[in-house]
Protein backbone atom coordinates (compact mmCIF):
# COMPACT_ATOMS: atom_id res chain seq x y z
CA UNK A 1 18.20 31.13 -54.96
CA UNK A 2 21.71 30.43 -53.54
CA UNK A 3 25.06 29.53 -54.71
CA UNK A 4 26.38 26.11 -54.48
CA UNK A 5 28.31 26.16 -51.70
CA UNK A 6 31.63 24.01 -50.97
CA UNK A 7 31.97 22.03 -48.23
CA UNK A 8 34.61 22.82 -45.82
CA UNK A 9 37.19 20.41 -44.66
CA UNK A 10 36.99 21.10 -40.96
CA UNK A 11 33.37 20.22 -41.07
CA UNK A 12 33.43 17.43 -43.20
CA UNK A 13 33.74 13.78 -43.50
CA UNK A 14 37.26 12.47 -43.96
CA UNK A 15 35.95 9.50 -46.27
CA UNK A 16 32.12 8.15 -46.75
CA UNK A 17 31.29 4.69 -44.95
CA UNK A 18 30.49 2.59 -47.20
CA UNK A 19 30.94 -1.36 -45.17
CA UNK A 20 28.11 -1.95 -43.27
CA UNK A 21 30.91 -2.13 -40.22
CA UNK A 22 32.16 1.59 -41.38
CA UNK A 23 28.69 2.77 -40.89
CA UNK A 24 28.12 1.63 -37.55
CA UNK A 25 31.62 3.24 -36.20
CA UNK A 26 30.33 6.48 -37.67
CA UNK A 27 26.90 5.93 -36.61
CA UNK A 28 28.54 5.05 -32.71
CA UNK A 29 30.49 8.26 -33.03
CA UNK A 30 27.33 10.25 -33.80
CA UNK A 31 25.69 9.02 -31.46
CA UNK A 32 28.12 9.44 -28.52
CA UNK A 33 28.58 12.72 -29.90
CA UNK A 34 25.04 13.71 -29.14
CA UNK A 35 24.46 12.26 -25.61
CA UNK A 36 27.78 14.47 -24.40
CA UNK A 37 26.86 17.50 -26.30
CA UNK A 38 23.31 17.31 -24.59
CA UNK A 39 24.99 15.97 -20.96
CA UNK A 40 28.07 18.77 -20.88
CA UNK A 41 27.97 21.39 -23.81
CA UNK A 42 30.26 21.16 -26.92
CA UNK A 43 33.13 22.55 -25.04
CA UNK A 44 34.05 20.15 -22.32
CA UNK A 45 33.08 17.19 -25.06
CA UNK A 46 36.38 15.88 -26.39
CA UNK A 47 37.21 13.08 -29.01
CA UNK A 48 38.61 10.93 -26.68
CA UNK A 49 35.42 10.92 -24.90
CA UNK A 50 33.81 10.52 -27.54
CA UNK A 51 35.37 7.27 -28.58
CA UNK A 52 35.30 6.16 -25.49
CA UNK A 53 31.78 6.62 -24.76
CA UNK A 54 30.90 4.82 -28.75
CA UNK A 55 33.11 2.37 -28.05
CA UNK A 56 36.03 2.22 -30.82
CA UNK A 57 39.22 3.88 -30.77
CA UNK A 58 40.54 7.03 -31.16
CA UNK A 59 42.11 6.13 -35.00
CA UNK A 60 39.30 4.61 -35.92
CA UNK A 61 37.19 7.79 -35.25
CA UNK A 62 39.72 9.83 -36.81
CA UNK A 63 39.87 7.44 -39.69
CA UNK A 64 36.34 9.56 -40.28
CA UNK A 65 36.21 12.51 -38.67
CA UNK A 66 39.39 15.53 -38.62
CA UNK A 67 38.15 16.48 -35.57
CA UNK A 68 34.81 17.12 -33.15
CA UNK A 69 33.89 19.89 -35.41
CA UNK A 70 33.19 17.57 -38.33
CA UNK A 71 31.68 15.36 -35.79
CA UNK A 72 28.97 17.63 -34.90
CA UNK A 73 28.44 19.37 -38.21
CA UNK A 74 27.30 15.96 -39.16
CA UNK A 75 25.06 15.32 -36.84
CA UNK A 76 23.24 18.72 -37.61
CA UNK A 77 23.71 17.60 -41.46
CA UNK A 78 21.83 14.35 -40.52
CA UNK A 79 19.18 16.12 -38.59
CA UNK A 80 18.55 18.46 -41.60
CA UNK A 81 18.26 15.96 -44.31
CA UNK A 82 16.26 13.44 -42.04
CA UNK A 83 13.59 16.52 -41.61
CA UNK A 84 13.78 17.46 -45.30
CA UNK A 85 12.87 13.49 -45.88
CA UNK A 86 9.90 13.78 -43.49
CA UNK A 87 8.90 17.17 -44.81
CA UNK A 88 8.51 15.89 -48.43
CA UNK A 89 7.29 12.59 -47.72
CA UNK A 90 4.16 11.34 -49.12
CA UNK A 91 0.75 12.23 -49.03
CA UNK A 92 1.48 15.52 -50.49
CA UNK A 93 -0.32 18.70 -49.19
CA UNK A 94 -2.63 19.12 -51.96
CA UNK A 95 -3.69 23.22 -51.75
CA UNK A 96 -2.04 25.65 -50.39
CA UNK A 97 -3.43 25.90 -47.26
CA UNK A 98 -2.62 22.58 -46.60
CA UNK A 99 0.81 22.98 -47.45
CA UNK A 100 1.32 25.74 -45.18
CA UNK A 101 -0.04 23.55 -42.23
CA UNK A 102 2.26 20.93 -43.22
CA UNK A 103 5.21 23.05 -42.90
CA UNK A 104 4.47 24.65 -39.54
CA UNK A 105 3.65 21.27 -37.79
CA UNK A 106 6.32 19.82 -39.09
CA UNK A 107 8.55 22.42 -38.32
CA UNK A 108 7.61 22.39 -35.39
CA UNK A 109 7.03 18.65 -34.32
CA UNK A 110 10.47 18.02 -36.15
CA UNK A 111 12.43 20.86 -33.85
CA UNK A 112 10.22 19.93 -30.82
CA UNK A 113 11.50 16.04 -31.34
CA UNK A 114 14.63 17.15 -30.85
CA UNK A 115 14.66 20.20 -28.98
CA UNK A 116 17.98 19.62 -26.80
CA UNK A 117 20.23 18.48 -29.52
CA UNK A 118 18.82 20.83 -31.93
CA UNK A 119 19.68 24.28 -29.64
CA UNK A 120 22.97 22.95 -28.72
CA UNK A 121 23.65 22.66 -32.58
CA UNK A 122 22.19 25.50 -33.07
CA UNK A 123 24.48 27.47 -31.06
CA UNK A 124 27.22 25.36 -31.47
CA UNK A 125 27.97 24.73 -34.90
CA UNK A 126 27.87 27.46 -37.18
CA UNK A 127 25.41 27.25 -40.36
CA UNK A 128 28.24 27.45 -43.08
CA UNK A 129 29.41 24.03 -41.39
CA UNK A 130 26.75 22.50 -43.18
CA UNK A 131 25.87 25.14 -45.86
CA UNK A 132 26.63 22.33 -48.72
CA UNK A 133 23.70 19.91 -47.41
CA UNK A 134 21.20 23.24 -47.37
CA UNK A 135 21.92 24.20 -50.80
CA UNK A 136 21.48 20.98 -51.89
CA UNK A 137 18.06 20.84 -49.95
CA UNK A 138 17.10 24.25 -51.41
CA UNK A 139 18.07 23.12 -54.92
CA UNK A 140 15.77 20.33 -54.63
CA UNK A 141 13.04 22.03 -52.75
CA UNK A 142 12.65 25.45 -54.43
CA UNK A 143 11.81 23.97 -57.80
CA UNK A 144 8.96 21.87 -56.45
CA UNK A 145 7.63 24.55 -54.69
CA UNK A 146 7.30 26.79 -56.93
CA UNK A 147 5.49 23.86 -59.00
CA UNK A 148 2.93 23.63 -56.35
CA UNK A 149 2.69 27.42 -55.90
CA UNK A 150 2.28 28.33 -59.91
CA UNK A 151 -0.29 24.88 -60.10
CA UNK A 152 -2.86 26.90 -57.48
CA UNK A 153 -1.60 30.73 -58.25
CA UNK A 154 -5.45 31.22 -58.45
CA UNK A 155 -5.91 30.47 -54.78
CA UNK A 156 -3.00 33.08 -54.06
CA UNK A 157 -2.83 36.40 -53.36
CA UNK A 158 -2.60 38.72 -56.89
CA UNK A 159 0.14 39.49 -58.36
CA UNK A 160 2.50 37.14 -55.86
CA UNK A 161 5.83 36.83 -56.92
CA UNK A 162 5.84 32.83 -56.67
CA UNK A 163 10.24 32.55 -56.44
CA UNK A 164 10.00 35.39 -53.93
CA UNK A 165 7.27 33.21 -51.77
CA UNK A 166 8.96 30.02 -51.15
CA UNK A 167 11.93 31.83 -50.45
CA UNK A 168 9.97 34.41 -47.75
CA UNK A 169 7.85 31.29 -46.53
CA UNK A 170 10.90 29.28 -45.63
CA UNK A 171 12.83 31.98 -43.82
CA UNK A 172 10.06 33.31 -41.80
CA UNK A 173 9.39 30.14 -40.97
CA UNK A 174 12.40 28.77 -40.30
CA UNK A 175 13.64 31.66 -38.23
CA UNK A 176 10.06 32.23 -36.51
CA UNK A 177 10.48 28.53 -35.12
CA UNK A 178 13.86 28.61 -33.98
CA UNK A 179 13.78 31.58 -32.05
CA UNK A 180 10.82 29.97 -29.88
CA UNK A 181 13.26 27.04 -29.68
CA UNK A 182 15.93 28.91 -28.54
CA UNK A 183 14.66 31.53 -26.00
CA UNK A 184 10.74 30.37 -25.79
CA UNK A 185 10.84 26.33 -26.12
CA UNK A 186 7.91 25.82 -23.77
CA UNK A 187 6.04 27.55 -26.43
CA UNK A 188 6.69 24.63 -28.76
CA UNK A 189 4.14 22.47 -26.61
CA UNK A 190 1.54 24.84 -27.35
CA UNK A 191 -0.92 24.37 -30.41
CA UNK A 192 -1.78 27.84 -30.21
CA UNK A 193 2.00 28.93 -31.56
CA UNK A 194 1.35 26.55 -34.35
CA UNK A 195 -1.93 27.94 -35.39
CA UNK A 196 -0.85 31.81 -35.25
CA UNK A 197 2.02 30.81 -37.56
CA UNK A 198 -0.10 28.96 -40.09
CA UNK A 199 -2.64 32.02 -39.73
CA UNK A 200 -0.03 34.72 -40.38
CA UNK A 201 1.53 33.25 -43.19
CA UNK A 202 -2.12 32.14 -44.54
CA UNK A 203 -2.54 35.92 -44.59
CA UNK A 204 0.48 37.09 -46.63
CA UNK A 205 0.21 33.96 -48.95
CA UNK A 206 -3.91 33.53 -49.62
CA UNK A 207 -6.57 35.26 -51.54
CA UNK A 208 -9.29 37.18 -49.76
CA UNK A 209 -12.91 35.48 -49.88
């Protein structure tokens, strides 16, 4: 569905922690890096305050990190695969209708969780900073939903292009959802946002009684 995409320096980890002390500086970075990018935006946050406020030094964050830009491309790397790893955690939705459910409220509840952090990523750090990680989600994803989709094609629509659905699904979604985050978020509270998604997509993707 994609290309495999490369990940770029700027954005990227110098090294991978593997010590259980390595982990917690990076974790302490991360986590610094968060509070100030909630508290005062991504362009008054500095590395040195960001050390500062985790509580190591400036080498040993740079030890890790180039610069803030890898800093907070992680975090929004972290974010994604940590709502992948919810979204595919067992039970399973077991028709489709139930796995359209699962997608919105978890969408949804995942984004509304996070709702600070994830618009000040969003407008922040660009997507190709952490285009790698969502390949690598899509080429684990796409396979299983088409799986699902081809197991219950009799429940769909006719003649539904299953490749072309998950891809549609996840983009409509996906962009649907953010753009209440982003200019609506109150909207997020509301179950009645979730249940107008999951009845338009139930729509395109079902078969008519």
């Amino acid at each position: 569905m994609t290309a495999k995409a490369q990940p770029n320096p700027l954005y990227s980890l110098r090294k991978t922690p593997v010590q259980s002390r390595a982990k917690a500086t990076v974790d302490a970075v991360l986590e610094a890096a968060a509070q100030l990018l909630i508290a005062q935006g991504y362009d008054r946050t500095s590395t040195n305050q960001i050390a500062e406020r985790a509580g190591v030094s400036i080498g040993s964050l740079y030890e890790y990190f180039p610069g803030k830009e890898a800093i907070f491309a992680e975090i929004r790397r972290r974010l994604s695969l940590d709502h992948y790893a919810r979204l595919t955690a067992e039970p399973r939705p077991t028709t489709p209708k139930s796995m359209l459910r699962h997608l919105v409220t978890s969408h949804i509840g995942y984004i509304r969780a996070n709702l600070g952090l994830h618009v000040a990523l969003s407008t922040e750090v660009p997507r190709f900073a952490i285009a790698e990680t969502e390949s690598a989600i899509l080429e684990d994803y796409v396979p299983q939903s088409n799986a699902f989709l081809e197991l219950h094609r009799s429940k769909l629509r006719p003649s539904a292009d299953v490749p072309f659905i998950t891809e549609f699904l996840m983009r409509v979604l996906s962009s649907t959802i953010n753009d209440y985050a982003l200019r609506s978020p109150d909207r997020l509270q509301d179950l009645t946002l979730a249940e107008e998604v999951i009845d338009m997509l139930g729509r395109y993707l079902l078969r008519r009684p």
